[in-house]
PDB file of N, CA and C in Angstrom:
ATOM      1  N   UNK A   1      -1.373  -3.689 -10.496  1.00  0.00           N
ATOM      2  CA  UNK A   1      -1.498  -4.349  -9.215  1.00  0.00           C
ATOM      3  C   UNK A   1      -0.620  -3.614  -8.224  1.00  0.00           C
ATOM      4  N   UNK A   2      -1.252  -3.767  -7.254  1.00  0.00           N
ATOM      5  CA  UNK A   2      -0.332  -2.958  -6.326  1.00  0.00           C
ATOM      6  C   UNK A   2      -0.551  -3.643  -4.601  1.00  0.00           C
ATOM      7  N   UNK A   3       0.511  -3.844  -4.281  1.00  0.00           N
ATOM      8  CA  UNK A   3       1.106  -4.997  -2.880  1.00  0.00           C
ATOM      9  C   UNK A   3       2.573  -4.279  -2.804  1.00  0.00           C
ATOM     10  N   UNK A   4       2.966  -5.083  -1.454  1.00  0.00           N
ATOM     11  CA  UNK A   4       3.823  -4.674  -0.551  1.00  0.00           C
ATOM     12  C   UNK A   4       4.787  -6.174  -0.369  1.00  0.00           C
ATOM     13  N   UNK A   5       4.843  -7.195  -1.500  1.00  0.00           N
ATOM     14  CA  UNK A   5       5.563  -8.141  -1.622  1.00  0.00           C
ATOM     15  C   UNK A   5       6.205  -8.578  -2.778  1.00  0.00           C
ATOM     16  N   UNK A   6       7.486  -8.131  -3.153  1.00  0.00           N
ATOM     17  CA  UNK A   6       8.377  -7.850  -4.216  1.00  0.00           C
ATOM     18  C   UNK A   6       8.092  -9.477  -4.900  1.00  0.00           C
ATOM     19  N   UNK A   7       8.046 -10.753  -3.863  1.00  0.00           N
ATOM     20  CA  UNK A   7       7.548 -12.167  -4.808  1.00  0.00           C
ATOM     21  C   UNK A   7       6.610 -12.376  -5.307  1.00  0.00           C
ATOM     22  N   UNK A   8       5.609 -11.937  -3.964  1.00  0.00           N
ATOM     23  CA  UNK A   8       4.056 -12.197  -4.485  1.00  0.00           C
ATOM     24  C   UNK A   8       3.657 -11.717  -5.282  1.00  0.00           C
ATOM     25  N   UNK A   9       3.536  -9.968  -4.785  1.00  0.00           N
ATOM     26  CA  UNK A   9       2.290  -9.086  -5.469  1.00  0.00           C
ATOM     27  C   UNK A   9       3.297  -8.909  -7.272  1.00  0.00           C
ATOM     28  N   UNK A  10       4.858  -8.096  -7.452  1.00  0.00           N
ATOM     29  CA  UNK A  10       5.315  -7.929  -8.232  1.00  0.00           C
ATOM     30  C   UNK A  10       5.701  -9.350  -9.447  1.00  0.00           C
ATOM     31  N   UNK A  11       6.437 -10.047  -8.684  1.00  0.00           N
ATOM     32  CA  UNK A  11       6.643 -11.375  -9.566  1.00  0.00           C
ATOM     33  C   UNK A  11       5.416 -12.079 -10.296  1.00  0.00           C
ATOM     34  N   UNK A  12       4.022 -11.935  -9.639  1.00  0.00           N
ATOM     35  CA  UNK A  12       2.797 -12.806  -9.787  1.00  0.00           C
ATOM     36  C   UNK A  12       2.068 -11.672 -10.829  1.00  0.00           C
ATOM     37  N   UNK A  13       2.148 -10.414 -10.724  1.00  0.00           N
ATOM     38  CA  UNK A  13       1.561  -9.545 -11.747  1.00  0.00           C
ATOM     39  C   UNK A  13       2.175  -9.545 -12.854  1.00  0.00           C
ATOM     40  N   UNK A  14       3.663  -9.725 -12.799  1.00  0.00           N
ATOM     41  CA  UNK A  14       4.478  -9.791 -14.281  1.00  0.00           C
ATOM     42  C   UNK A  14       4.018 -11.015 -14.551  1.00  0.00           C
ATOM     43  N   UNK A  15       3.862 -12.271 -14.049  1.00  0.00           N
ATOM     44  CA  UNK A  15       3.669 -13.072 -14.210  1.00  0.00           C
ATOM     45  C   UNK A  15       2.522 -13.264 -15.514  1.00  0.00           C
ATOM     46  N   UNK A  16       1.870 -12.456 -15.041  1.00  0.00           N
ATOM     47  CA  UNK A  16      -0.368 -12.642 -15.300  1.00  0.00           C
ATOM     48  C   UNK A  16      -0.041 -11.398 -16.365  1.00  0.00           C
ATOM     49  N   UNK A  17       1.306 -10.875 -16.704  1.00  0.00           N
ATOM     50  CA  UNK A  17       0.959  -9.553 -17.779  1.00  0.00           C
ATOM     51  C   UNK A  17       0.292  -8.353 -17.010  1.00  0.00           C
ATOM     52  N   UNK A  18       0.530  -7.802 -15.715  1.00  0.00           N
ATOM     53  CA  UNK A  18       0.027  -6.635 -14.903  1.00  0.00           C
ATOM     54  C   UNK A  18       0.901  -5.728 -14.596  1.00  0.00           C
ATOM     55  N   UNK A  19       0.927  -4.740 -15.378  1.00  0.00           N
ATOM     56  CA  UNK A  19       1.704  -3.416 -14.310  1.00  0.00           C
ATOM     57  C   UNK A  19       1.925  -3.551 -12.752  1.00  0.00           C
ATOM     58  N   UNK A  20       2.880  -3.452 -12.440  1.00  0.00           N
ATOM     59  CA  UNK A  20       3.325  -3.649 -10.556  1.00  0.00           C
ATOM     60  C   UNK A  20       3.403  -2.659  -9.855  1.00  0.00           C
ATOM     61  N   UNK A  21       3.144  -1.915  -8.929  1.00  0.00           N
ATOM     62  CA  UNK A  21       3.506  -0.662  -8.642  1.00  0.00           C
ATOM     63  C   UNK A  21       4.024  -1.519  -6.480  1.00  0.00           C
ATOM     64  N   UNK A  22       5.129  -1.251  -6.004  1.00  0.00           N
ATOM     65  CA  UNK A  22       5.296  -2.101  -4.566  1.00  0.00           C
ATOM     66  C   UNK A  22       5.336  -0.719  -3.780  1.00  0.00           C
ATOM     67  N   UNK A  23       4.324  -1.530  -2.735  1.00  0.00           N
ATOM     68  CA  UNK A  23       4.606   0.065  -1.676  1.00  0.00           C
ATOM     69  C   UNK A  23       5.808  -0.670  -0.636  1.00  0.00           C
ATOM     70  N   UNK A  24       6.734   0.384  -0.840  1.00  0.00           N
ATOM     71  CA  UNK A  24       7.909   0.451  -0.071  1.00  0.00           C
ATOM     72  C   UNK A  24       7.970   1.074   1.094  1.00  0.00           C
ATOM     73  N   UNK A  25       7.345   0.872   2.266  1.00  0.00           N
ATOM     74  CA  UNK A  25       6.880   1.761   3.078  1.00  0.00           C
ATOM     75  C   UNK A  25       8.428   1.992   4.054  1.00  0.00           C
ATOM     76  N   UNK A  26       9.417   1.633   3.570  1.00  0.00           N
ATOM     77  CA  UNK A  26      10.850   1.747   4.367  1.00  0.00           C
ATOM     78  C   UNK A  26      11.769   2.536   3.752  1.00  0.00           C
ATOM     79  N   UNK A  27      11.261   3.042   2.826  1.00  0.00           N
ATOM     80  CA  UNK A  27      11.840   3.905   1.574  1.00  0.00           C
ATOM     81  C   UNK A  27      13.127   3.305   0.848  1.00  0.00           C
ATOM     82  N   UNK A  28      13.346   1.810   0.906  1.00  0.00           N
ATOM     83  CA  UNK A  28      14.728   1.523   0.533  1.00  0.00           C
ATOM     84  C   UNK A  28      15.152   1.530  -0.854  1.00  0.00           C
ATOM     85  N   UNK A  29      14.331   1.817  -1.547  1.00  0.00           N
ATOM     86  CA  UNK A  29      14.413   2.252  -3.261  1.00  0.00           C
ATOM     87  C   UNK A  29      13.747   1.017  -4.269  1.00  0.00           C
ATOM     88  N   UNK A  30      13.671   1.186  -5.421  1.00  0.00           N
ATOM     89  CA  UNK A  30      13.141   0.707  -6.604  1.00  0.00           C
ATOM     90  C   UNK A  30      14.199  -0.742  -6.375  1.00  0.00           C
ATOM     91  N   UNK A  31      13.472  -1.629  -6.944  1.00  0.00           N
ATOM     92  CA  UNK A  31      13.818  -2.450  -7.087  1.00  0.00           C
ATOM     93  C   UNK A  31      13.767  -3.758  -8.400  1.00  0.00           C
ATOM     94  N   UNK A  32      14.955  -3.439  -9.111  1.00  0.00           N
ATOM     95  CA  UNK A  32      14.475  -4.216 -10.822  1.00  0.00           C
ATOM     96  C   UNK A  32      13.624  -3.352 -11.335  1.00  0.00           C
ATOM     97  N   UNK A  33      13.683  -2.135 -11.384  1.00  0.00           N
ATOM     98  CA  UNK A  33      12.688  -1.680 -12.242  1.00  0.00           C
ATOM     99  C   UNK A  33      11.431  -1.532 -11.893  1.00  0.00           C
ATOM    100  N   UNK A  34      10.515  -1.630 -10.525  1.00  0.00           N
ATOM    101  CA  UNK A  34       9.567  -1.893 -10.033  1.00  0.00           C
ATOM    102  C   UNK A  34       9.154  -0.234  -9.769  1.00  0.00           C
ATOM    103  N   UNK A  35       8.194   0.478 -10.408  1.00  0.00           N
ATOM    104  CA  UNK A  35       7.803   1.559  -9.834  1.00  0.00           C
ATOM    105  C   UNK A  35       7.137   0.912  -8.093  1.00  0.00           C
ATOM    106  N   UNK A  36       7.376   2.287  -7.408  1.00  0.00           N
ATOM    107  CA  UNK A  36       7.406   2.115  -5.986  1.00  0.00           C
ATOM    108  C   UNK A  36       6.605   3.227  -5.643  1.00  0.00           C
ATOM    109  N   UNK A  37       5.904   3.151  -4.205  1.00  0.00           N
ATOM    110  CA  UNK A  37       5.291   4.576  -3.578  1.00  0.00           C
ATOM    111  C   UNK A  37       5.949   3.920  -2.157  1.00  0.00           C
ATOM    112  N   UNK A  38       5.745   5.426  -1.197  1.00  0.00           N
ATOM    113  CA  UNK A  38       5.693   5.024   0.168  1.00  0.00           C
ATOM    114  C   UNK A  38       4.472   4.333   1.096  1.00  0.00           C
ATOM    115  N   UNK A  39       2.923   4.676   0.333  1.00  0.00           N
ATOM    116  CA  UNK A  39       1.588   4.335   1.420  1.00  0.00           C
ATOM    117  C   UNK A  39       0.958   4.263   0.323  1.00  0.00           C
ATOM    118  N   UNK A  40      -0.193   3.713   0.542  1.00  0.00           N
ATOM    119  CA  UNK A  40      -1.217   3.669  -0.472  1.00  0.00           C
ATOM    120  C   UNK A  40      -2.136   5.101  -0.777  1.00  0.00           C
ATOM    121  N   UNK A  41      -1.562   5.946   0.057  1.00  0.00           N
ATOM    122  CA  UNK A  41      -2.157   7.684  -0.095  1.00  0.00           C
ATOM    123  C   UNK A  41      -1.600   7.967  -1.677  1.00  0.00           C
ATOM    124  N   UNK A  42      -0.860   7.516  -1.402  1.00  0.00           N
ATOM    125  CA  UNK A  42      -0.139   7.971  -3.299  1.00  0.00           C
ATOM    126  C   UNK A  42      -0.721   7.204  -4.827  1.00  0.00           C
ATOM    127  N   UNK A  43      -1.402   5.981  -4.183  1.00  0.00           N
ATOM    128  CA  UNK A  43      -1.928   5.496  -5.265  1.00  0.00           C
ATOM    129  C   UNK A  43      -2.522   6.487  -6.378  1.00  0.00           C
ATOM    130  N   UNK A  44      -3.247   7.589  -5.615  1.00  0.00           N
ATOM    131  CA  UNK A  44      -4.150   8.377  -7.020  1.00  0.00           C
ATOM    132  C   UNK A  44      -3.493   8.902  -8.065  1.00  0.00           C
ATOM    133  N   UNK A  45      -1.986   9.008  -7.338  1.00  0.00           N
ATOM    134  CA  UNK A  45      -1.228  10.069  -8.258  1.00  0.00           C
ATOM    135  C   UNK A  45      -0.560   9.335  -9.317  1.00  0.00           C
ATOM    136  N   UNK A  46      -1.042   7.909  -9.478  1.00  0.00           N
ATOM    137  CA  UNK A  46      -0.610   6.916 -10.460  1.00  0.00           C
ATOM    138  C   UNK A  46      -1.448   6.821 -11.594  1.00  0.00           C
ATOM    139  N   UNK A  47      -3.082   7.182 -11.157  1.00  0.00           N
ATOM    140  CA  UNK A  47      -4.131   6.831 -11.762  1.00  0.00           C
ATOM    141  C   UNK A  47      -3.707   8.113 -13.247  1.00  0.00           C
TER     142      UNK A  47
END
């Protein structure tokens, strides 16, 4: 799953058993362990 809300999108995918990936578009770093990108341009390079 992949969102831009460390409660919603990350907390609610661990939640449901989903890989999290948070776009950090402020670059302020990883957070708990949360792989991070800057934009959703980077998504492919996850795939």
């Amino acid at each position: 799953h992949v969102g831009d809300s460390f409660e919603a999108d990350v907390l609610g995918a661990r939640a449901a058993g989903v890989e999290a990936v948070l776009v950090d578009r402020s670059g302020s770093g990883a957070r708990h362990g949360v792989r991070t990108i800057r934009s959703l341009r980077e998504v492919a390079s996850l795939l």
